[in-house]
Structures are given as structure tokens and as C-alpha cells.
Protein backbone atom coordinates (compact mmCIF):
# COMPACT_ATOMS: atom_id res chain seq x y z
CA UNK A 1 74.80 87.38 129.33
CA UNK A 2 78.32 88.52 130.66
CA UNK A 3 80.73 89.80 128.77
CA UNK A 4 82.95 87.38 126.97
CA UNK A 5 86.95 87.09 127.56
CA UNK A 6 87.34 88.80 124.13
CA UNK A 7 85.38 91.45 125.52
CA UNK A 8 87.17 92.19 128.28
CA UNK A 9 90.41 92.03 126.70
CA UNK A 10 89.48 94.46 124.06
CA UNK A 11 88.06 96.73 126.36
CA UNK A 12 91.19 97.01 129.28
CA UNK A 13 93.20 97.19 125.88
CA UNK A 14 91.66 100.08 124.60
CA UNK A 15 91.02 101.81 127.52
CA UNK A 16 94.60 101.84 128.28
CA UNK A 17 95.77 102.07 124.66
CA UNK A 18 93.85 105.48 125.30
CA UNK A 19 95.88 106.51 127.88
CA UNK A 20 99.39 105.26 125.80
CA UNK A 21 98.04 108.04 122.82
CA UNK A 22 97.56 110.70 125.16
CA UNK A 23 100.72 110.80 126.59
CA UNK A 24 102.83 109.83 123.54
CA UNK A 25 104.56 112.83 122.96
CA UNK A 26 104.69 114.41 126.13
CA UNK A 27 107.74 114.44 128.61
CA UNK A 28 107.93 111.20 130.66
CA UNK A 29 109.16 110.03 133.83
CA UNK A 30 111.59 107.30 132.83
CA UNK A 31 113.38 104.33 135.53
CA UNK A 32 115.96 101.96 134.66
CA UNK A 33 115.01 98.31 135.44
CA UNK A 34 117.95 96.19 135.30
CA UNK A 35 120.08 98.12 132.43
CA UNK A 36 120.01 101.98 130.45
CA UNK A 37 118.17 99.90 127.76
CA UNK A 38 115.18 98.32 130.45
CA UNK A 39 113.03 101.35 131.15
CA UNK A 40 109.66 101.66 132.75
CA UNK A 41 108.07 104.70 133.00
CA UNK A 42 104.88 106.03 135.10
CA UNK A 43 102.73 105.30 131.83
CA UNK A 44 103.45 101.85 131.90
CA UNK A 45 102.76 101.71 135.65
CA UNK A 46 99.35 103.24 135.17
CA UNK A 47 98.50 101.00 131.80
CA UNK A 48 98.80 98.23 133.96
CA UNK A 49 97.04 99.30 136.31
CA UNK A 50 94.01 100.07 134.54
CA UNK A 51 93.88 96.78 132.63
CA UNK A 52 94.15 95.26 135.86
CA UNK A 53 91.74 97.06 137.26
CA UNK A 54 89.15 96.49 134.45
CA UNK A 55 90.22 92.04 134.04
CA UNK A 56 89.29 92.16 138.33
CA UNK A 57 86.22 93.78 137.98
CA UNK A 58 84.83 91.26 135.35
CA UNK A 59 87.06 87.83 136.66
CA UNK A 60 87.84 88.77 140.61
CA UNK A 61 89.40 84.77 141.14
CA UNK A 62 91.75 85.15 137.80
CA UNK A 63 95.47 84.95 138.49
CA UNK A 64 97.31 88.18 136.40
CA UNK A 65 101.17 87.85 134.98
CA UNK A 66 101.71 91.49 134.17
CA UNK A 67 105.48 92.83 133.05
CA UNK A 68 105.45 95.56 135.12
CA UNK A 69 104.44 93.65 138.37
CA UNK A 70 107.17 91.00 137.93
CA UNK A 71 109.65 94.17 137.42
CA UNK A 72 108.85 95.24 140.99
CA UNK A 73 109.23 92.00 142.39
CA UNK A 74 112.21 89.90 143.61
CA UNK A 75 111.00 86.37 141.91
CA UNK A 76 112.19 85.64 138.51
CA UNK A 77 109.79 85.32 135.65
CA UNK A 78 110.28 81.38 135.59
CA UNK A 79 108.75 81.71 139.46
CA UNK A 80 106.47 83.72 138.86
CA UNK A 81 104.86 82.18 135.93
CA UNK A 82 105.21 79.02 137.80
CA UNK A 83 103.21 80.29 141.26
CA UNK A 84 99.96 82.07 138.31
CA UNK A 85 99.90 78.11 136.90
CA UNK A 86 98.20 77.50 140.18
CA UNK A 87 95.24 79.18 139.17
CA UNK A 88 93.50 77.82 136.32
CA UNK A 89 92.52 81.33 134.16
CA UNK A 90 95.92 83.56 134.01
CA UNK A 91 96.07 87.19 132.10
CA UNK A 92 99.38 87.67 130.42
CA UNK A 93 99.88 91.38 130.40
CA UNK A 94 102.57 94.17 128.72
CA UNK A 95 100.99 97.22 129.69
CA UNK A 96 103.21 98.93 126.65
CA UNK A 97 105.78 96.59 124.75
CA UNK A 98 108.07 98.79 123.20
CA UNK A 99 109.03 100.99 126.09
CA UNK A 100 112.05 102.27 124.75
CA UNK A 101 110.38 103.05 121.42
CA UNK A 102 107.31 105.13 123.52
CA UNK A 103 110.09 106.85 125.46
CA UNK A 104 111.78 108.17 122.39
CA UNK A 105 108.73 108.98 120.47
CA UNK A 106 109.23 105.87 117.65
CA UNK A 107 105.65 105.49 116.80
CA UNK A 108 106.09 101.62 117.29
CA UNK A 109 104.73 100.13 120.52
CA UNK A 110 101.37 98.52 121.72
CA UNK A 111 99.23 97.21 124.49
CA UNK A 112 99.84 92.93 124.76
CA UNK A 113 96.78 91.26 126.31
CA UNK A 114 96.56 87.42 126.65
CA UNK A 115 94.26 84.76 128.70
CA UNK A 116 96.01 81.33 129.52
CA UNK A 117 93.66 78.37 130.82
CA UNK A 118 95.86 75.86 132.32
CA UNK A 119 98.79 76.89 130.98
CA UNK A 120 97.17 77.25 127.09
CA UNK A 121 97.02 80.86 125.54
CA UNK A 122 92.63 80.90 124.72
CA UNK A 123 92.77 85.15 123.69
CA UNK A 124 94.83 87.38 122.65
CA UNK A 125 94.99 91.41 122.15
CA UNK A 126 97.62 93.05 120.61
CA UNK A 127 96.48 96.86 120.37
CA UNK A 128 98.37 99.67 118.41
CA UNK A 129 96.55 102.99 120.05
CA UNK A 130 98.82 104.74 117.17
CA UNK A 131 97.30 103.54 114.21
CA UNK A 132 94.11 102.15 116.10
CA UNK A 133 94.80 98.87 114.91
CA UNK A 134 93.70 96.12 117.10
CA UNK A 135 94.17 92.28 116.74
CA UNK A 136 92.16 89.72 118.40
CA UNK A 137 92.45 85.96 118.15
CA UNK A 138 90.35 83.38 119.99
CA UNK A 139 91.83 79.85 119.67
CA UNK A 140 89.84 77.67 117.57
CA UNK A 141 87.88 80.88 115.76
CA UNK A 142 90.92 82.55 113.61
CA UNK A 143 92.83 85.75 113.60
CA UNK A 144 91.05 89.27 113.02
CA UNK A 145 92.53 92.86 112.36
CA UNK A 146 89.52 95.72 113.80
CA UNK A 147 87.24 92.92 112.96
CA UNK A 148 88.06 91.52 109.68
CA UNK A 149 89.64 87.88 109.17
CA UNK A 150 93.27 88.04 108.61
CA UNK A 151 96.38 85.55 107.36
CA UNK A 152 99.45 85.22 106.73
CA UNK A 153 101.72 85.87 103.93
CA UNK A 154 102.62 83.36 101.16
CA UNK A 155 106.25 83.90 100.84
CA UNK A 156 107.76 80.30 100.36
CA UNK A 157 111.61 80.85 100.63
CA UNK A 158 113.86 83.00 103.00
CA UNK A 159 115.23 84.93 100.12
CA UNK A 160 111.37 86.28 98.89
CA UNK A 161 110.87 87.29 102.95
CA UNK A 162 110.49 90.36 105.22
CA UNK A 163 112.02 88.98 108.34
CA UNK A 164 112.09 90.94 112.13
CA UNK A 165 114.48 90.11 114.47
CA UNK A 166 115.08 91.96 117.91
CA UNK A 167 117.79 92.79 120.46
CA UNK A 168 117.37 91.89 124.36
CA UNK A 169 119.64 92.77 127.18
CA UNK A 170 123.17 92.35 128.29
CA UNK A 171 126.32 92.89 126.33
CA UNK A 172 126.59 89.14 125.75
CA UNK A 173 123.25 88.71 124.32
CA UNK A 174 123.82 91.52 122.20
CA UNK A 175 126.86 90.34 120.72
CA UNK A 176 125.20 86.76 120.14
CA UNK A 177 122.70 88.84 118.43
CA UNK A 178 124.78 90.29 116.23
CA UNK A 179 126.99 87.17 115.04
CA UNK A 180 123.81 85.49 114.23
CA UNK A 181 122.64 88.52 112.07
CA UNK A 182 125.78 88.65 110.26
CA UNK A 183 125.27 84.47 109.60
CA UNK A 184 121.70 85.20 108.71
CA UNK A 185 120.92 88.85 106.83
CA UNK A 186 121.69 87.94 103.69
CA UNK A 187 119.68 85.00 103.23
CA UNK A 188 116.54 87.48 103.36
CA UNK A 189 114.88 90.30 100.80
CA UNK A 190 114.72 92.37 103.97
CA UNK A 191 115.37 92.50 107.56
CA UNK A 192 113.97 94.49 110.14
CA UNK A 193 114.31 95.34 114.11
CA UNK A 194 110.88 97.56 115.07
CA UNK A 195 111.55 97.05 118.62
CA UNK A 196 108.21 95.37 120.08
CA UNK A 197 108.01 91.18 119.84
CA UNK A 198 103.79 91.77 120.35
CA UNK A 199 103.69 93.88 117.36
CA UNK A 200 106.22 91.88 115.15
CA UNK A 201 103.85 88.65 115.64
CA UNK A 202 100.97 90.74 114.71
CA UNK A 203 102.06 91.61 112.02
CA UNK A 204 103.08 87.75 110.82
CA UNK A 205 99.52 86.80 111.58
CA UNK A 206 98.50 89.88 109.16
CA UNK A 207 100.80 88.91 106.42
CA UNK A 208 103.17 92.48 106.72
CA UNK A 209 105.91 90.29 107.69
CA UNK A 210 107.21 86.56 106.78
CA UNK A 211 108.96 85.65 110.40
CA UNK A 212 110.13 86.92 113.57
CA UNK A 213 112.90 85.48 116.01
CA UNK A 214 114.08 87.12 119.33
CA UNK A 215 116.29 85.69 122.06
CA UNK A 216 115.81 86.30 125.76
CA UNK A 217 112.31 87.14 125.38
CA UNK A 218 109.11 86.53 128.02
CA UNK A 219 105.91 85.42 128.35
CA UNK A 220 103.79 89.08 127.99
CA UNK A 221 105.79 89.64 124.67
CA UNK A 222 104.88 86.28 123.30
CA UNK A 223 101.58 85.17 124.69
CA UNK A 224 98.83 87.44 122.45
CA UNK A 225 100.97 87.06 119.58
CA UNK A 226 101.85 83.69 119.44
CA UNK A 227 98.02 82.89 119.58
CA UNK A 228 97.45 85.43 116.69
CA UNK A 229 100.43 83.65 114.24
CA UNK A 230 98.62 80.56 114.85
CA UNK A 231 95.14 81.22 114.33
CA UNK A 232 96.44 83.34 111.15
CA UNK A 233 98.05 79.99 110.16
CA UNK A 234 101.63 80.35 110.85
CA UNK A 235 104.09 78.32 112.68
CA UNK A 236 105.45 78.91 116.10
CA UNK A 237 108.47 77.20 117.76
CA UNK A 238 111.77 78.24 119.56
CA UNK A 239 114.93 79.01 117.76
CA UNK A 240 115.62 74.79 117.49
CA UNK A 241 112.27 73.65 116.08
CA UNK A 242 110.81 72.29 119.17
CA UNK A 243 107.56 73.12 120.39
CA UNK A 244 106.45 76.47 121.74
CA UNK A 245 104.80 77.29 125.36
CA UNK A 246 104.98 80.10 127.88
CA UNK A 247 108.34 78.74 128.86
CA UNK A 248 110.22 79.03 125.76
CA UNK A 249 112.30 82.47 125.42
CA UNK A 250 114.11 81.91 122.29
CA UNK A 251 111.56 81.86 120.17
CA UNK A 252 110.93 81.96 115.97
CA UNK A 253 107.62 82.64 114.43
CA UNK A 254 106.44 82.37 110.44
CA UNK A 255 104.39 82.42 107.84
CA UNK A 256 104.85 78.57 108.29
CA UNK A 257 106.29 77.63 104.75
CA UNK A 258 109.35 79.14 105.63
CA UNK A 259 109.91 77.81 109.32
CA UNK A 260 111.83 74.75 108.71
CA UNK A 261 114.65 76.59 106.00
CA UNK A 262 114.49 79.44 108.39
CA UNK A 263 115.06 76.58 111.86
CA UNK A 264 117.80 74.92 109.88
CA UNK A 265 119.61 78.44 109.27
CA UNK A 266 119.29 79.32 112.93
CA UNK A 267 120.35 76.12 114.14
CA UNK A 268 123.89 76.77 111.76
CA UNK A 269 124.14 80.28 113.17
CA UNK A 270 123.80 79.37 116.99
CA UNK A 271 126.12 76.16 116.50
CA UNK A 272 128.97 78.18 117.42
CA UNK A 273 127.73 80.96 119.61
């Protein structure tokens, strides 16, 4: 018997998660995608390229959306996630999310692995070669932390929750960003910006967090986590309360017995943005 999509996932995740621990702390070659705060570096380049290597060896006809591919390209996300719904089995890959973090040495970043069929996330990865914590999820069969079940955390009102939030690109975004935190921060026991969506969303599904919203985010930061939030029995949406899929970018993730306090106080805080 083959090896199972799970399998494979874990495997290209750890293999390249090996590759992310190695070269942690050394001196790395950093670009600039589209801004001083959008960097690639050769590590990425070469994490992708060994999980792609290892999904084509086991699934040769499977479509891959991988961050650092669409980077390199001319398309926009939106088209390119749009040409991979062709095929019916597409990997959703972020070779390291939390670039900037891995550049600077901020021990927060991870390997994002995901499998849609037909446009539905089936598995999801989320690896942390730093702590050697790895989260799988399989829809249907629950959320698991290096092999044990996990859920999420039973926090019932904004002001008992550990909330994440995160910053994307562009002066305007920014700036959105920050009016809504100034609407929102207080309404929370804590607030926190780690820097990497994939590992924020794991950490919902394992109960070290209550919610997570980001703006301006794509489908390799989302895909792997979203799955894991939902098999760990959370709630996943965008920023409004409407249903998530791989085309939503303003997105909000919880616990799920916060989500609609936590919807109504985002839709008050982007009223007049």
C-alpha cells in the first residue's frame, strides 16, 4: 500500500523543516519581493523545492500552488489559484511562513503544507522545525499535535482571550491595521502579532490562542491552518462572518464561542476604514 497524503505531507514537511533548522542562524541571502518588508531568501527557494520535489515523486499529475513560485511569476495569486482549480488534487505550499521572522533570527516561523481536492482543503501540515512541533489534520479525522488529539480553548468572551492579529503590506494596509487595533485591543486579556498566519492557526486548533485575524493574507498562509482550526473545533470565516474558502484574504479564526462577539467588533472597527 502507497503512502497516504498525510504521509507525504509530513514527510516533504520535515524534510525541509530540516533544512529551515540548519540554516537558522547562519547568514542568509535575502531579496525584496514587492516591498523592504516581502523578503525571500535562497532557503525558502530551496524548501520549496524539496517539498516539491518529494509531493512529484509520490503524485506526478497533482497541480502545486507554492508561495515562492507565484513570487517569481507575473500572474496574480487570484490567477493562479484559478488556472491549479483545473486540476482536481492541488498542494498549497509556504516553503517558510514567517520569512521576515527566519531572516532576523525570531524563533517563530514554520513549514505550511496543504492538499485541496476540488477546491476543498483534505490535509494539512503546519511544521515548527524549532520546537519540532508538527500539526496534522485530515478532514473528517480531527486535529493532532506530534500525534496526539488536540482542541481548542474554552475561552467564552473576548475579554478572557489571547487574540493574534498580523500586519501585511503597503502603507495603507498598515495604517488600516493599526486603526482597527486601536478600536479592538482593549476588548482582549492579551493581544499578540508572532508574525506567521500558519503558526497563529495552529496554535487556535491547539488551544494556545483564542482567535486570529489578518488582512491581505493568501491561500499558503491559510490553507493547513484553516483545516487544523476546524478539525480542532473552531470557527473559520472572513473578517464579516461569511464563509471561508481559498479565496477569502481577510480572514478571522476562533475558538468558535467567541467568533460572533469577535465578527460584530470587527465589523464596528472596519465600518469606517
Amino acid at each position: 500500500m502507497g503512502l497516504t497524503f498525510l504521509d507525504v505531507a509530513v514527510e516533504a514537511a520535515r524534510r525541509a523543516g530540516e533544512l529551515i533548522r540548519e540554516k537558522a542562524y547562519q547568514t542568509k541571502q535575502v531579496k525584496q519581493k514587492t516591498s523592504a518588508s516581502d523578503l525571500v531568501t535562497e532557503v525558502d527557494q530551496r524548501s520549496e523545492e524539496i517539498i516539491q520535489e518529494i509531493i512529484l515523486r509520490h503524485f506526478p499529475d497533482h497541480a502545486i500552488l507554492g508561495e515562492e513560485g507565484v513570487a517569481a511569476g507575473d500572474k496574480t495569486v487570484d490567477e493562479v489559484w484559478e488556472e491549479s482549480r483545473q486540476h482536481e488534487y492541488v498542494w498549497i505550499v509556504d516553503p517558510i511562513d514567517g520569512t521576515s521572522n527566519f531572516v532576523h533570527g525570531f524563533p517563530f516561523f514554520c513549514v505550511s503544507i496543504a492538499l485541496a481536492k476540488n477546491g476543498e482543503v483534505i490535509t494539512g501540515v503546519v511544521y515548527d522545525p524549532m520546537r519540532d512541533e508538527l500539526f496534522t489534520a485530515e478532514k473528517g479525522k480531527g486535529a493532532y499535535l506530534n500525534g496526539k488529539p488536540i482542541r481548542v480553548s474554552g475561552e467564552e468572551t473576548l475579554a478572557e482571550s489571547m487574540m493574534a492579529t498580523g500586519f501585511s503590506n503597503g502603507q495603507r494596509r498598515v495604517e488600516q491595521q493599526l486603526r482597527m487595533l486601536l478600536r479592538t485591543a482593549s476588548r482582549f486579556r492579551s493581544l499578540r502579532n508572532g508574525g506567521a498566519a500558519a503558526l497563529h492557526l495552529a496554535y487556535i486548533a491547539a488551544g494556545r490562542l483564542t482567535g486570529y485575524w489578518e488582512l491581505g493574507l493568501n491561500p499558503w498562509d491559510l490553507a493547513a491552518g484553516v483545516l487544523l482550526v476546524k478539525e480542532a473545533g473552531g470557527e473559520v470565516t472572513d473578517t464579516w462572518g461569511r464563509p471561508f474558502d481559498l479565496t477569502v484574504r481577510n480572514m478571522l479564526a476562533t475558538n468558535g464561542k467567541v467568533h460572533r462577539e469577535m465578527v460584530e467588533l470587527l465589523q464596528e472597527s472596519l465600518a469606517d476604514l
